[in-house]
Protein backbone atom coordinates (compact mmCIF):
# COMPACT_ATOMS: atom_id res chain seq x y z
CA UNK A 1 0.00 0.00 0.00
CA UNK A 2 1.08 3.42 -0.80
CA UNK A 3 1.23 5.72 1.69
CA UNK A 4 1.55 9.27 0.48
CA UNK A 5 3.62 11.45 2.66
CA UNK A 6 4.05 15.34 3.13
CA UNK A 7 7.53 16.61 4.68
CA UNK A 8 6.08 18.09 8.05
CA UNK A 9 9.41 18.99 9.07
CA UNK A 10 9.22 21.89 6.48
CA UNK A 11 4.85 22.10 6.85
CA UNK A 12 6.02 22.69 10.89
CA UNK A 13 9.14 24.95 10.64
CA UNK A 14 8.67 28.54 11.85
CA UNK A 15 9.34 31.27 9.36
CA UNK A 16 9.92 34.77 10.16
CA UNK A 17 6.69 36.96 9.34
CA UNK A 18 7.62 40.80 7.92
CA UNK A 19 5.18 43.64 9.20
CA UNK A 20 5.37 47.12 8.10
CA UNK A 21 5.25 50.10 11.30
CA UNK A 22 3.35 52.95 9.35
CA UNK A 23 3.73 55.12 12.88
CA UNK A 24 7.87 54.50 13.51
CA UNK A 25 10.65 53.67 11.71
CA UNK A 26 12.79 52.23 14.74
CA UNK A 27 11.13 51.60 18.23
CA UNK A 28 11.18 48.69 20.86
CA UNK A 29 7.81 45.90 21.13
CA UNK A 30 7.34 44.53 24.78
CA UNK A 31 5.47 41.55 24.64
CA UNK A 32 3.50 40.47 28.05
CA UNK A 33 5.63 37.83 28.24
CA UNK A 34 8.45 39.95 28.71
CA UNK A 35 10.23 39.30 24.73
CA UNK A 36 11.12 42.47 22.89
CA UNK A 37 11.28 42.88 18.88
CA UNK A 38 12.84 45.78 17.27
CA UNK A 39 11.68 47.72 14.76
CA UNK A 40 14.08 48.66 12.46
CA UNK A 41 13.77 50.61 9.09
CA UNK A 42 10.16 50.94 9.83
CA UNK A 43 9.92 46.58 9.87
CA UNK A 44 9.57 44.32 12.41
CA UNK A 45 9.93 40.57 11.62
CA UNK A 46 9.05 37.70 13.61
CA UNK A 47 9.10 33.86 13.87
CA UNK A 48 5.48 32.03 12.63
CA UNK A 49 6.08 30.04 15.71
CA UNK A 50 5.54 33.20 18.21
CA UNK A 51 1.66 33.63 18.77
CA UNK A 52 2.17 36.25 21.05
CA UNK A 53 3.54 38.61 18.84
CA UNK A 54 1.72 37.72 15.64
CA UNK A 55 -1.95 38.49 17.70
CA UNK A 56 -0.79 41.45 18.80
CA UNK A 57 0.68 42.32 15.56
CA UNK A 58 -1.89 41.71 13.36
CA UNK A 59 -4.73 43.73 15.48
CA UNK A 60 -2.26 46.70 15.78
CA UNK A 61 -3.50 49.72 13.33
CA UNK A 62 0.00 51.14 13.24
CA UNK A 63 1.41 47.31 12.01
CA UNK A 64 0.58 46.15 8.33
CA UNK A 65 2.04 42.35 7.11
CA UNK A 66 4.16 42.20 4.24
CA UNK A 67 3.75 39.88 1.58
CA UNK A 68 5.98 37.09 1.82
């Protein structure tokens, strides 16, 4: 029997996530949980994997997500 399979490894791996800061071109991010991200250029990337940032990201006004 075939069984198909699909790498997960590379389905599961985090990738960093580019957002665009329409208010700042460099500032510092303070998660609750204490992590910090820098905005640099007026971007801010972060890793696929971090929840966190990525909710608080994407309901920001100021933050826009780049194409990837």
């Amino acid at each position: 029997m075939a069984n198909p399979t699909t790498p997960k490894a590379e389905a599961e791996s985090p990738r960093p996530i580019a957002y665009q800061d329409t208010a700042f071109t460099s500032r510092t991010l303070i998660m609750r949980s204490g992590r910090q991200h820098a905005v640099v250029a007026g971007q801010v990337s972060v890793s696929s994997a971090d929840a966190e940032a990525l909710a608080f990201l994407d309901k920001a006004p100021a933050f826009q997500r780049l194409p990837e």
